[in-house]
N, C-alpha and C. Protein backbone atom coordinates (compact mmCIF):
# COMPACT_ATOMS: atom_id res chain seq x y z
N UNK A 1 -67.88 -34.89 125.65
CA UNK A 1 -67.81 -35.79 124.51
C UNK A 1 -69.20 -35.90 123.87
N UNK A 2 -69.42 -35.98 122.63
CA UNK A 2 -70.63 -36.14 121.61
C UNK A 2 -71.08 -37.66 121.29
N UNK A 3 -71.75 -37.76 121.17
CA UNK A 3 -72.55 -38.82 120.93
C UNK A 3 -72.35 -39.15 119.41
N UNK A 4 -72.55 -40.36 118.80
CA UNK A 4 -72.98 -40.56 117.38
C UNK A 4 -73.63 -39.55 116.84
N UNK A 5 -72.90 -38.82 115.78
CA UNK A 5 -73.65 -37.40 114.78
C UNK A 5 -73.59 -38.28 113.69
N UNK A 6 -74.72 -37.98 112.75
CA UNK A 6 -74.64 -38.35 111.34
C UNK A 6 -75.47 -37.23 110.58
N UNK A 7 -74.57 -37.18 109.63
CA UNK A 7 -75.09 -36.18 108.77
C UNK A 7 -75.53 -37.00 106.62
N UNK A 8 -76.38 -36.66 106.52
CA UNK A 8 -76.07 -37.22 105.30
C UNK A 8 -76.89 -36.26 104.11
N UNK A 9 -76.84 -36.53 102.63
CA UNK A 9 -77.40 -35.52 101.49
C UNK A 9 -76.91 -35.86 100.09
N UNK A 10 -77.70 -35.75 99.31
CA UNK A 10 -77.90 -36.16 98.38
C UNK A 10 -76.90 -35.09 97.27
N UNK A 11 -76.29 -35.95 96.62
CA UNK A 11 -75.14 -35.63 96.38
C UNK A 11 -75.51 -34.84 94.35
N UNK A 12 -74.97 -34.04 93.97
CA UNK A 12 -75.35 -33.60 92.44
C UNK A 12 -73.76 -33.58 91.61
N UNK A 13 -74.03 -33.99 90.95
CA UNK A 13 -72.57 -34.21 89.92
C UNK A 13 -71.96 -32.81 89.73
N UNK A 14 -71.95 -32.36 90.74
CA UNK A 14 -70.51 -30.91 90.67
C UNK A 14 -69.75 -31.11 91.69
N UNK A 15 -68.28 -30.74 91.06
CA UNK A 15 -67.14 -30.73 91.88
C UNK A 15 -66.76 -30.38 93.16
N UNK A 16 -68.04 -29.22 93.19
CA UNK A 16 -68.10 -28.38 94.60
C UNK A 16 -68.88 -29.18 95.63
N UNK A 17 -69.26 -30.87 95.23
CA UNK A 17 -69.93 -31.67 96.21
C UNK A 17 -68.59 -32.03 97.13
N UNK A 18 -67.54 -32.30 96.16
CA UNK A 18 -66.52 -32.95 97.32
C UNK A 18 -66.27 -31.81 98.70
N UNK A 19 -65.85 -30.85 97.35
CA UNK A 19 -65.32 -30.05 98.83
C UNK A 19 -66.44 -29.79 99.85
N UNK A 20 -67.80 -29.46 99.47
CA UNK A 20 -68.77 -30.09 101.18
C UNK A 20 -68.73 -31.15 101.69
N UNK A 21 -68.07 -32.22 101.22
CA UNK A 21 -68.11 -33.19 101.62
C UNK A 21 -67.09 -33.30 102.87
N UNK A 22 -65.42 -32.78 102.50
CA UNK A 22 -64.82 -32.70 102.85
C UNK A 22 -64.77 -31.58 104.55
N UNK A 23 -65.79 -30.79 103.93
CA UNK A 23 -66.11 -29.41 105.22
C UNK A 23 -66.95 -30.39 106.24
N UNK A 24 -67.87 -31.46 105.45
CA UNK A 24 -68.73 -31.85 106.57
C UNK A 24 -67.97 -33.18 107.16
N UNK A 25 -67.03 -33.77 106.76
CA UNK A 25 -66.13 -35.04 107.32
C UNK A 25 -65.74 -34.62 108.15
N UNK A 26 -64.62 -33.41 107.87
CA UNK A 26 -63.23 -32.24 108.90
C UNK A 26 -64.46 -32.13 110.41
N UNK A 27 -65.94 -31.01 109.94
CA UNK A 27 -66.53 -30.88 111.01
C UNK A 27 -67.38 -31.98 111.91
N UNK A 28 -67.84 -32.91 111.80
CA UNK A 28 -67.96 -34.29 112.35
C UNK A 28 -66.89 -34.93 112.99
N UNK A 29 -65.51 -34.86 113.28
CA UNK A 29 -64.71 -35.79 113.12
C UNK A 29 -64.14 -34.56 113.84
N UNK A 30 -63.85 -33.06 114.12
CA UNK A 30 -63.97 -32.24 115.19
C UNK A 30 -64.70 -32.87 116.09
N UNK A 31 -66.24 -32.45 115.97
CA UNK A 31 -67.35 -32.56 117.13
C UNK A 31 -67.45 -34.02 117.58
N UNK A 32 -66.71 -35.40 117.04
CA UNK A 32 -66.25 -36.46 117.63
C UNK A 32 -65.09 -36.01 118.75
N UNK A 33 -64.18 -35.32 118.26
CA UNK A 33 -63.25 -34.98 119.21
C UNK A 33 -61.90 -36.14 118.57
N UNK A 34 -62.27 -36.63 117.18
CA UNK A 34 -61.64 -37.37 116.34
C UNK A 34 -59.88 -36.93 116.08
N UNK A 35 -58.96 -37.36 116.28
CA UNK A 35 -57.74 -37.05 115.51
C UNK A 35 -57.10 -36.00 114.51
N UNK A 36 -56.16 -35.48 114.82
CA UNK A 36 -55.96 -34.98 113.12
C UNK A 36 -56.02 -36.17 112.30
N UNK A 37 -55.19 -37.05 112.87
CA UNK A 37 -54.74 -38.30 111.53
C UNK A 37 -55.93 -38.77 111.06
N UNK A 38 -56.75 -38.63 111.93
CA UNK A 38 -58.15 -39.93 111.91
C UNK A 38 -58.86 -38.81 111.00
N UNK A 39 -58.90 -37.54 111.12
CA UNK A 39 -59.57 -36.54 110.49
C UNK A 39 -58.75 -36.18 108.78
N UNK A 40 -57.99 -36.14 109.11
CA UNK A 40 -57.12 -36.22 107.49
C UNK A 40 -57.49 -37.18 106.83
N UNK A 41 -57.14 -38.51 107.38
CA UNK A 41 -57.92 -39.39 106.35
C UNK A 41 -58.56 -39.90 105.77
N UNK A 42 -59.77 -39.37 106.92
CA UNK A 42 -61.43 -39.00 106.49
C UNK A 42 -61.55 -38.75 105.49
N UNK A 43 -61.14 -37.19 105.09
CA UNK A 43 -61.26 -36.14 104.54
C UNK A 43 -60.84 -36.79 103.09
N UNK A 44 -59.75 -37.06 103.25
CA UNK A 44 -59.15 -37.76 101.95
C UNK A 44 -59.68 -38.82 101.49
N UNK A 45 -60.23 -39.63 102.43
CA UNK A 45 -60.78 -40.75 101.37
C UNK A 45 -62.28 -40.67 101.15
N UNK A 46 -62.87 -39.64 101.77
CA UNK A 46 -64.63 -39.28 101.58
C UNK A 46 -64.64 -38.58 100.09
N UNK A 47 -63.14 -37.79 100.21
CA UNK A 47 -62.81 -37.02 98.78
C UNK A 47 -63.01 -38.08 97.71
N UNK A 48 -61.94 -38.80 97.98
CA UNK A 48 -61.54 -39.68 96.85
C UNK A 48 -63.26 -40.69 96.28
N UNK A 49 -63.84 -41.29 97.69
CA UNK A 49 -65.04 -41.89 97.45
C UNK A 49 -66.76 -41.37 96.80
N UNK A 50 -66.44 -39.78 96.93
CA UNK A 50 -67.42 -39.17 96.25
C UNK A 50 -66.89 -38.32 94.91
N UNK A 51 -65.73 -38.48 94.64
CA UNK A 51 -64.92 -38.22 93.34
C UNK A 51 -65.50 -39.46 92.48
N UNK A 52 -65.14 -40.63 92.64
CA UNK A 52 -65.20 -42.09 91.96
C UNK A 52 -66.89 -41.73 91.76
N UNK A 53 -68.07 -42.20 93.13
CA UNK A 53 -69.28 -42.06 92.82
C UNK A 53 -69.32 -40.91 91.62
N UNK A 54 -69.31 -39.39 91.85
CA UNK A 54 -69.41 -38.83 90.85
C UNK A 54 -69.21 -38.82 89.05
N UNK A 55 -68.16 -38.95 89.32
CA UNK A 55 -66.91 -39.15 87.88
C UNK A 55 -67.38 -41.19 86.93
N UNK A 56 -67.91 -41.98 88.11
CA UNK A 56 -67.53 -42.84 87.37
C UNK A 56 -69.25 -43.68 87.41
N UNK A 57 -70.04 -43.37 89.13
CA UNK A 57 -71.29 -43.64 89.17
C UNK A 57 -72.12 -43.08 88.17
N UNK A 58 -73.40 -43.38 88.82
CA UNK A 58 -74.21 -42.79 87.82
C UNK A 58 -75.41 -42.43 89.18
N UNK A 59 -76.33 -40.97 88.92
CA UNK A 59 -77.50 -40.46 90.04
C UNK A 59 -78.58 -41.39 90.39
N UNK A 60 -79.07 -41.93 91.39
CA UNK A 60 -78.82 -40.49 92.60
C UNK A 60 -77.58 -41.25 93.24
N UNK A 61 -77.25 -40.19 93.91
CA UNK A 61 -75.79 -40.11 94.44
C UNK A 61 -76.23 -39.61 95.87
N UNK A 62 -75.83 -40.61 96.78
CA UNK A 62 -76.41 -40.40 98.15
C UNK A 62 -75.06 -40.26 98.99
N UNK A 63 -74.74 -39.82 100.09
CA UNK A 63 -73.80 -39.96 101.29
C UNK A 63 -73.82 -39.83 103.03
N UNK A 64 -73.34 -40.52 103.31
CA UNK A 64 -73.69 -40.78 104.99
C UNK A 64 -72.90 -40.63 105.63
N UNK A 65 -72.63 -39.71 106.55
CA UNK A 65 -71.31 -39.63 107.88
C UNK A 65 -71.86 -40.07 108.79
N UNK A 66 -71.22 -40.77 109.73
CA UNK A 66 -71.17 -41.44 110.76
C UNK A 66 -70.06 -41.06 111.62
N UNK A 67 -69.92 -39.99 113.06
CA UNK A 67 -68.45 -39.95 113.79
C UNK A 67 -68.87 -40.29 115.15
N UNK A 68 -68.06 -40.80 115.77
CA UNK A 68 -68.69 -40.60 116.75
C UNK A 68 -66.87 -41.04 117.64
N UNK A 69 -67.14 -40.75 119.59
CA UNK A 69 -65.54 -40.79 119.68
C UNK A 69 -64.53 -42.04 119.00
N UNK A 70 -65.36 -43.08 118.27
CA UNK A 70 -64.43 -44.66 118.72
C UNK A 70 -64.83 -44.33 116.91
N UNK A 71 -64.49 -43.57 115.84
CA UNK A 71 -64.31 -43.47 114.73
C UNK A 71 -65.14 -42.73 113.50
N UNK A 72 -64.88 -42.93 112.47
CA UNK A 72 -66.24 -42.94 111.36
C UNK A 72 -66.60 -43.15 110.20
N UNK A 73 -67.29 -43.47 109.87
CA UNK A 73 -67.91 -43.98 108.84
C UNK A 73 -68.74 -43.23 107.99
N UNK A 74 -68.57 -43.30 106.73
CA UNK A 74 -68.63 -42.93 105.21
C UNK A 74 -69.45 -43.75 104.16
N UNK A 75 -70.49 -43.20 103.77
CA UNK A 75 -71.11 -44.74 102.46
C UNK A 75 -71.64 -43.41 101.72
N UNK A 76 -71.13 -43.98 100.75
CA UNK A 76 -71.31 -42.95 99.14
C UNK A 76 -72.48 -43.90 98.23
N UNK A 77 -73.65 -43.56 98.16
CA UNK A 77 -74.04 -44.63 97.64
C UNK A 77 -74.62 -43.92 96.20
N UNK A 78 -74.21 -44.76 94.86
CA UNK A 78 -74.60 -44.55 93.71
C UNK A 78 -75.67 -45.07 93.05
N UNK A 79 -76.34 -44.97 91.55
CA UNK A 79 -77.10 -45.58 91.09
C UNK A 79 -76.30 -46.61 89.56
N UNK A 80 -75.09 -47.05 89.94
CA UNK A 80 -74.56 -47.97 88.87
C UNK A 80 -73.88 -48.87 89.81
N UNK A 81 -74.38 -50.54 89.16
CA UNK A 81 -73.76 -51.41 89.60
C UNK A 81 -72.12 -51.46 89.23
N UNK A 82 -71.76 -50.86 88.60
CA UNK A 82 -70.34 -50.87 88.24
C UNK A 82 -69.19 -50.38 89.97
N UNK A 83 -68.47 -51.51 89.90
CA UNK A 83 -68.18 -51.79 91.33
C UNK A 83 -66.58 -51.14 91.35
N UNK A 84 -66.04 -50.68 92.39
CA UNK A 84 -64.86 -50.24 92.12
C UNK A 84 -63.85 -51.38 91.97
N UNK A 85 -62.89 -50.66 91.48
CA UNK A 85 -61.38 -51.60 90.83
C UNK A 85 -60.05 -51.48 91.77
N UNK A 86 -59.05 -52.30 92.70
CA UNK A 86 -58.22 -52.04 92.83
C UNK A 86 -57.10 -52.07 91.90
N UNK A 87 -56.84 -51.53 91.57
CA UNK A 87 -55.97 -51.58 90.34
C UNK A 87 -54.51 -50.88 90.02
N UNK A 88 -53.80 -51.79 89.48
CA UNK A 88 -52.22 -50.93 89.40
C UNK A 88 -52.14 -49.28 88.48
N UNK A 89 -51.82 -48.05 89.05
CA UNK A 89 -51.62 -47.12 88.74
C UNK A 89 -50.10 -46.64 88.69
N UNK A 90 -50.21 -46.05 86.92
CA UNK A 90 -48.66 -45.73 86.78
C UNK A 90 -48.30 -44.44 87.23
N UNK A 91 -46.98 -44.47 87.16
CA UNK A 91 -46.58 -43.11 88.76
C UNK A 91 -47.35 -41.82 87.97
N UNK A 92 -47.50 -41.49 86.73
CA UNK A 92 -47.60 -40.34 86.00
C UNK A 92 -48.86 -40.39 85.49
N UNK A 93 -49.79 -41.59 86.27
CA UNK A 93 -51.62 -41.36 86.13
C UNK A 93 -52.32 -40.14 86.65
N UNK A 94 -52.96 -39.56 86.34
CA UNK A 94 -53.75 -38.73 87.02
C UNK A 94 -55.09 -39.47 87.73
N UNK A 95 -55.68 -40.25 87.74
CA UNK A 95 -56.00 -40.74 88.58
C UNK A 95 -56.13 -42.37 88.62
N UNK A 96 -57.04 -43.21 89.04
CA UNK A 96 -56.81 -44.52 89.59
C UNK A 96 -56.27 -44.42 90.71
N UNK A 97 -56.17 -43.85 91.85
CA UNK A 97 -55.48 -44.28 93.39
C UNK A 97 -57.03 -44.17 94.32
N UNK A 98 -58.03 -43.56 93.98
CA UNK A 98 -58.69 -43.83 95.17
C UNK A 98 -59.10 -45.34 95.86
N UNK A 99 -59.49 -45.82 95.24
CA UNK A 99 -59.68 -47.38 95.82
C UNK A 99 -58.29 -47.50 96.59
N UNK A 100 -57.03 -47.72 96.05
CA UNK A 100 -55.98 -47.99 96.29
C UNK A 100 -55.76 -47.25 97.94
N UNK A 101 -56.32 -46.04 97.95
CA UNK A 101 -55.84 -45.14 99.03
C UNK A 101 -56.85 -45.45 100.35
N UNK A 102 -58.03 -45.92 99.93
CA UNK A 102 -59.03 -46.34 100.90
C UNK A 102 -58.93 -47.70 101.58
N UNK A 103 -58.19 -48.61 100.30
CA UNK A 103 -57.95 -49.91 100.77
C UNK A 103 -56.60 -49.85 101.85
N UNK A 104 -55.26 -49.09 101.69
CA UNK A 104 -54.15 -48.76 102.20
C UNK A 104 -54.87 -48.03 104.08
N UNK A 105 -55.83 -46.86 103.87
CA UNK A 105 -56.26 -46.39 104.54
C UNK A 105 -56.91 -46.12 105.54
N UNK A 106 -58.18 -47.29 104.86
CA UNK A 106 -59.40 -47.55 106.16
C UNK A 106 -58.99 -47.92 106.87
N UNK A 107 -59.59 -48.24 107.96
CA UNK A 107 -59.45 -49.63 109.07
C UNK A 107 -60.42 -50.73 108.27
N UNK A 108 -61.67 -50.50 107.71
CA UNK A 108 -62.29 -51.58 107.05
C UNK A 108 -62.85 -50.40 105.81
N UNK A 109 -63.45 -51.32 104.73
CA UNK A 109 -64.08 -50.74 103.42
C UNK A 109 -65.14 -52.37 103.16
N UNK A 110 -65.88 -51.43 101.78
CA UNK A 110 -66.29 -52.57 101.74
C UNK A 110 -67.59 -51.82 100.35
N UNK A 111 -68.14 -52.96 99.94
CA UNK A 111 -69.26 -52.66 98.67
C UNK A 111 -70.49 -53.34 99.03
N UNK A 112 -71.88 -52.86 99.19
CA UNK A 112 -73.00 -53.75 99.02
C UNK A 112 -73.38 -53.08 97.54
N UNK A 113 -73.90 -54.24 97.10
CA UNK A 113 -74.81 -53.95 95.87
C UNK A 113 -76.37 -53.79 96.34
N UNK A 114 -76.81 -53.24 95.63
CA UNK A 114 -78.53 -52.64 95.24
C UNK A 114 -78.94 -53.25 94.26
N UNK A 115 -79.98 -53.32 94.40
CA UNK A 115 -80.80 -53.89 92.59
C UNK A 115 -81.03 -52.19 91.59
N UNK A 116 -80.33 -51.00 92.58
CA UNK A 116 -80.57 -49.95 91.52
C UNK A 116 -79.11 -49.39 91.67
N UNK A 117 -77.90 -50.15 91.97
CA UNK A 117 -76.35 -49.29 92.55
C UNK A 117 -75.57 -50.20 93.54
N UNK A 118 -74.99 -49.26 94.38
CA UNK A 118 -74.19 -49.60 95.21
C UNK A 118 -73.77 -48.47 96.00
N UNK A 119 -73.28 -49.59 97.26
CA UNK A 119 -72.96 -48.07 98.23
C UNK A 119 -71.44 -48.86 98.53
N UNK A 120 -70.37 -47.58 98.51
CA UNK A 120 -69.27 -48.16 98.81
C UNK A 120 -68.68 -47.43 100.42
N UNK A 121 -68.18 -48.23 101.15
CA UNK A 121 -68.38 -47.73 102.40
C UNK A 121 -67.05 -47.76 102.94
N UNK A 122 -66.39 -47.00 104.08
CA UNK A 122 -65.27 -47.41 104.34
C UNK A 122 -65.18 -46.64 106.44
N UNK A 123 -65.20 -47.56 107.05
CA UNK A 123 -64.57 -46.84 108.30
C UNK A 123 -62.87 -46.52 108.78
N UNK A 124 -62.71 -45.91 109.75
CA UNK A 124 -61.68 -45.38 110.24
C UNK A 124 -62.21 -45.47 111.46
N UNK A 125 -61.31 -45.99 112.26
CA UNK A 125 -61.20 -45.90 114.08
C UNK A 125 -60.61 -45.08 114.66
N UNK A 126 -60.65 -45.13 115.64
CA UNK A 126 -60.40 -43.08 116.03
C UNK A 126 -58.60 -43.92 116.30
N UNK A 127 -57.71 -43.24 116.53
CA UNK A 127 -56.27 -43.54 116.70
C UNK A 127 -55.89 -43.66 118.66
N UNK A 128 -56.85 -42.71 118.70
CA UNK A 128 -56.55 -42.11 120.04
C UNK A 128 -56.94 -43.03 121.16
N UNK A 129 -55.42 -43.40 122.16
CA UNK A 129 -55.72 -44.16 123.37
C UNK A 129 -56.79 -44.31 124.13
N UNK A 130 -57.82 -43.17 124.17
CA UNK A 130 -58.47 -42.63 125.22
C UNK A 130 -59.77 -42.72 124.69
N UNK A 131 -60.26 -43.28 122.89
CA UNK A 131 -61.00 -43.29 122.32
C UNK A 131 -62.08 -44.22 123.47
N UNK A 132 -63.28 -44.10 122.80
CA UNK A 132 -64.22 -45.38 123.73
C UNK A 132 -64.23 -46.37 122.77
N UNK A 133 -64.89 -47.49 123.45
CA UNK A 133 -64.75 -49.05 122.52
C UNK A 133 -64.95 -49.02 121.46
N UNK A 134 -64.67 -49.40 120.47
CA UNK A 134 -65.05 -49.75 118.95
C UNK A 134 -66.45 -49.03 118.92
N UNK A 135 -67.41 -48.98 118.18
CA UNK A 135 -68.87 -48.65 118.22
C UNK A 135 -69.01 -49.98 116.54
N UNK A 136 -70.02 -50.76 116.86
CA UNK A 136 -70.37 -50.90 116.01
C UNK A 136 -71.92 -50.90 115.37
N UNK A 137 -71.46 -50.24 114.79
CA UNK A 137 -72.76 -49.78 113.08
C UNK A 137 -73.40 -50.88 112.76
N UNK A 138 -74.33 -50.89 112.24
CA UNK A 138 -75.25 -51.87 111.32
C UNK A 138 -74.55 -52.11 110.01
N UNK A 139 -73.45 -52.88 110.19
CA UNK A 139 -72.96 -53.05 108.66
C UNK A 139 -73.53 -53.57 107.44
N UNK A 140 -72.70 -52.94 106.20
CA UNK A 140 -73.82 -53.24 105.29
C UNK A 140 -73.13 -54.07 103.94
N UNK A 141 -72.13 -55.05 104.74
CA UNK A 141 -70.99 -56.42 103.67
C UNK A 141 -71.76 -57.04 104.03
């Protein structure tokens, strides 16, 4: 079993950030020894959370993995105070569901503000019986 890995990098407004994002969630969340489920939904909501930073933040655009066996943790951090929205999406939107899917998703989420941004953060706990205790992080609500 692995210890707390964190990987993190500074993120540039191209599309091809998610999908590293997504390669480096999947591989963290392996080398945790993390879930499929726990690893799928990583994947999906690190997507969705550095989609929003990108598309709706403003640079620098920072990100942090956190896995370790008892879950992991994600903070996308932007340079605009503009805070995310949960908000009703109609069936035939193309987007508006990430918040929605992170809030449905996490085990916890959450927003600190900056005096230059915000970092929006969200964990997942590993699923698995055999996981070790909770781990807790230096949270940042």
């Amino acid at each position: 079993m692995v210890s707390e890995r964190t990987e993190e990098f500074w993120l540039v407004p191209d599309p091809t950030m998610v999908r590293e994002t997504r390669h480096a969630v999947r591989r963290l969340c392996r080398d945790a020894d993390l879930g499929a489920d726990t690893s799928d939904a990583a994947v999906l909501l690190a997507s969705e959370t550095v989609t929003n930073a990108i598309v709706h933040g403003g640079p620098p655009t920072h990100l942090v993995i956190r896995a370790s066996a008892s879950g992991i943790r994600v903070e996308v951090t932007d340079g605009t105070a503009l805070l995310p929205v949960v908000g009703p999406a109609r069936p035939d939107a193309t987007n508006g569901r990430g918040i929605r899917l992170i809030d449905a998703l996490a085990t916890r989420w959450g927003v600190q503000r900056h005096p230059d941004g915000k970092t929006v953060w969200f964990e997942i706990a590993s699923a698995s019986p055999t996981a070790a205790p909770a781990q807790t992080w230096p949270l940042t609500d």
